[in-house]
C-alpha atoms as a PDB file:
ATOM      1  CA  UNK A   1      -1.684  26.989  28.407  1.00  0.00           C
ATOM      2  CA  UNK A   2      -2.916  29.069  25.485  1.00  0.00           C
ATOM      3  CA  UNK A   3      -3.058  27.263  21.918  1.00  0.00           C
ATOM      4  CA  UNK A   4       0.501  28.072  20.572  1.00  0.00           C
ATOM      5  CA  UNK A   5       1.942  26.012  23.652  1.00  0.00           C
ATOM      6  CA  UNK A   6      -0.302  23.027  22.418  1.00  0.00           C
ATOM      7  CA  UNK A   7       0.605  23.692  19.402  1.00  0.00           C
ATOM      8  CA  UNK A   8       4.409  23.611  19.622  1.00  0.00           C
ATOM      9  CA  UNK A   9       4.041  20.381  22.315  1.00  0.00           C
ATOM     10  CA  UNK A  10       2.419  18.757  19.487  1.00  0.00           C
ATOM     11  CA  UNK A  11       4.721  19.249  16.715  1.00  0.00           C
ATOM     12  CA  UNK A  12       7.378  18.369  18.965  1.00  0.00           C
ATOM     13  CA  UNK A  13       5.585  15.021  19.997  1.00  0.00           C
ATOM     14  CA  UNK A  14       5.362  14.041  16.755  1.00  0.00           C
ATOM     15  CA  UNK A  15       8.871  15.057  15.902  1.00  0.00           C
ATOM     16  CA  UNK A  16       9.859  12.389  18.592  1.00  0.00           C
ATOM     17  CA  UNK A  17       7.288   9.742  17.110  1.00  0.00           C
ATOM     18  CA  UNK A  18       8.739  10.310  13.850  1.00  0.00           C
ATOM     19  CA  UNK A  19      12.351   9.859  14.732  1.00  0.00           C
ATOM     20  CA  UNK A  20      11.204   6.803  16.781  1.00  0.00           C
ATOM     21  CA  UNK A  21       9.799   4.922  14.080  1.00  0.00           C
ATOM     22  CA  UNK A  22      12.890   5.760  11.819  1.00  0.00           C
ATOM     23  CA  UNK A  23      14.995   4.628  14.108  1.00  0.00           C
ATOM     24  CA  UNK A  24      13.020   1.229  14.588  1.00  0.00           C
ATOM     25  CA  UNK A  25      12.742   0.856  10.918  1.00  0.00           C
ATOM     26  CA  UNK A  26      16.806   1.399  10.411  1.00  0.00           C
ATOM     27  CA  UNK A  27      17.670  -0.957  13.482  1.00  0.00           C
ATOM     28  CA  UNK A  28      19.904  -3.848  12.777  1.00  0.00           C
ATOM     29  CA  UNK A  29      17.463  -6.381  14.667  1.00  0.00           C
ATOM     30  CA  UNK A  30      14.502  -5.525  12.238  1.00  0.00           C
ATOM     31  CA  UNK A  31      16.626  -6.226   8.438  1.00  0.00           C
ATOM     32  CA  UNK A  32      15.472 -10.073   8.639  1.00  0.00           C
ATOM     33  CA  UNK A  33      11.902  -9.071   9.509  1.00  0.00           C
ATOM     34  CA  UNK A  34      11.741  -6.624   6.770  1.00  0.00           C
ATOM     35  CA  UNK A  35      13.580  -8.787   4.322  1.00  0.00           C
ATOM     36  CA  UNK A  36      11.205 -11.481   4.931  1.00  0.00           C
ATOM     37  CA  UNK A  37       8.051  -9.257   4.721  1.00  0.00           C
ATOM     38  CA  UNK A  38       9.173  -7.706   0.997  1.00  0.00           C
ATOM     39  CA  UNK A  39       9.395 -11.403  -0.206  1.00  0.00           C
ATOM     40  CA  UNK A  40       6.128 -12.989   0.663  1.00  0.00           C
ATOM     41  CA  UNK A  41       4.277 -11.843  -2.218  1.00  0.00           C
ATOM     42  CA  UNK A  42       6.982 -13.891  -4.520  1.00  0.00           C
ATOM     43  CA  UNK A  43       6.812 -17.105  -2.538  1.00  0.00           C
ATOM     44  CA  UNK A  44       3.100 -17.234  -2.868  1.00  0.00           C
ATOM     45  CA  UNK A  45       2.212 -19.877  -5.944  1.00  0.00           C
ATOM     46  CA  UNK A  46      -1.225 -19.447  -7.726  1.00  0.00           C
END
């Protein structure tokens, strides 16, 4: 395996990663999570 194999293995690795975690983040199961986490810092009182 010379270093242009790694190479291309890698960027393809984290082309999959990437297109995981945008597809997790876009999910229908995950909108309440996320909605919840952008409010917390208004339902904190001082």
């Amino acid at each position: 395996m010379d270093v242009n194999t790694l190479r291309s293995v890698v960027t393809v690795a984290t082309f999959v990663l990437f297109l995981g975690i945008v597809v997790w983040t876009l999910s229908k199961r995950r909108t309440a999570d996320f909605e919840e986490a952008a409010n917390l810092p208004f339902g904190q009182d001082d």
